[in-house]
Protein backbone atom coordinates (compact mmCIF):
# COMPACT_ATOMS: atom_id res chain seq x y z
CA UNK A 1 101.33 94.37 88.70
CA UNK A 2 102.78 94.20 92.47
CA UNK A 3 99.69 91.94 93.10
CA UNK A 4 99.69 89.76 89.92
CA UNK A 5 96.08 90.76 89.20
CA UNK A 6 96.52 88.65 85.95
CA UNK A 7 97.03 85.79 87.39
CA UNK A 8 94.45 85.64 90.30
CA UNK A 9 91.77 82.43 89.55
CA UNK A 10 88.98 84.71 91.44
CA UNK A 11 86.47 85.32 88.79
CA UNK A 12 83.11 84.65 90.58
CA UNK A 13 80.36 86.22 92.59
CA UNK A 14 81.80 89.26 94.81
CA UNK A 15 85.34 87.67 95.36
CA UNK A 16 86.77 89.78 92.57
CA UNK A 17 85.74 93.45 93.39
CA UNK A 18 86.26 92.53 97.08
CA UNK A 19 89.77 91.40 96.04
CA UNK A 20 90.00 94.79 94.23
CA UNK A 21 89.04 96.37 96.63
CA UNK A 22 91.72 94.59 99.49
CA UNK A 23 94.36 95.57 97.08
CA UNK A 24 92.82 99.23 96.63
CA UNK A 25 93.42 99.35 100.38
CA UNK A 26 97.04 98.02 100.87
CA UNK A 27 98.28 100.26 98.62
CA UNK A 28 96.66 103.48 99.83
CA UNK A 29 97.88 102.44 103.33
CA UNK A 30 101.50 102.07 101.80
CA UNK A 31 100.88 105.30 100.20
CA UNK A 32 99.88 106.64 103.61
CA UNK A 33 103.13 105.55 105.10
CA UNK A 34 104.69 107.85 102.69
CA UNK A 35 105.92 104.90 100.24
CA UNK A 36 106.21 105.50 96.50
CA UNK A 37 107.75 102.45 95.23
CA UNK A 38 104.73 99.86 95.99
CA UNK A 39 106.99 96.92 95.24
CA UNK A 40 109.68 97.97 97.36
CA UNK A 41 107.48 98.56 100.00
CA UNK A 42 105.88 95.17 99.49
CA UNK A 43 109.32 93.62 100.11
CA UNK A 44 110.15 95.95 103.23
CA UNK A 45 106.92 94.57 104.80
CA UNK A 46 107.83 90.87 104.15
CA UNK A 47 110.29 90.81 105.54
CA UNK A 48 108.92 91.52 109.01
CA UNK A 49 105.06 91.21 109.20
CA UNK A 50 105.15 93.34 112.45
CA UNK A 51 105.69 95.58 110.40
CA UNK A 52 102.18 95.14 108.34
CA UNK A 53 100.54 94.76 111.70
CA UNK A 54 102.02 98.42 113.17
CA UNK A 55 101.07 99.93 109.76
CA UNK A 56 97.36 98.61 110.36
CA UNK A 57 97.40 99.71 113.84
CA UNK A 58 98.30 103.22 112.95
CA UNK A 59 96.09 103.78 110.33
């Protein structure tokens, strides 16, 4: 629930298993980064999106 699946309006066409899929990804790359907590890591990111952009560079 780090993404609030539940509450995404994307029902339609492809948006939905591509949305799946974008949040598939972010959380392997956190995993990747050696995070376990996937909400704590979600706030250590927001807090400085250079952060996101280094983690995307690296991976």
């Amino acid at each position: 629930m780090s993404y609030q699946e539940d509450k995404s309006l994307v029902r339609t066409g492809n948006a939905p298993r591509v949305m799946a899929s974008l949040r598939g990804l972010a959380i392997s790359l956190l995993r990747l980064d050696a995070h376990t907590n996937i909400a704590a890591a979600n706030r250590h990111y927001a807090r400085d999106p250079q952060r996101g952009l280094h983690l995307l560079q690296t991976a």
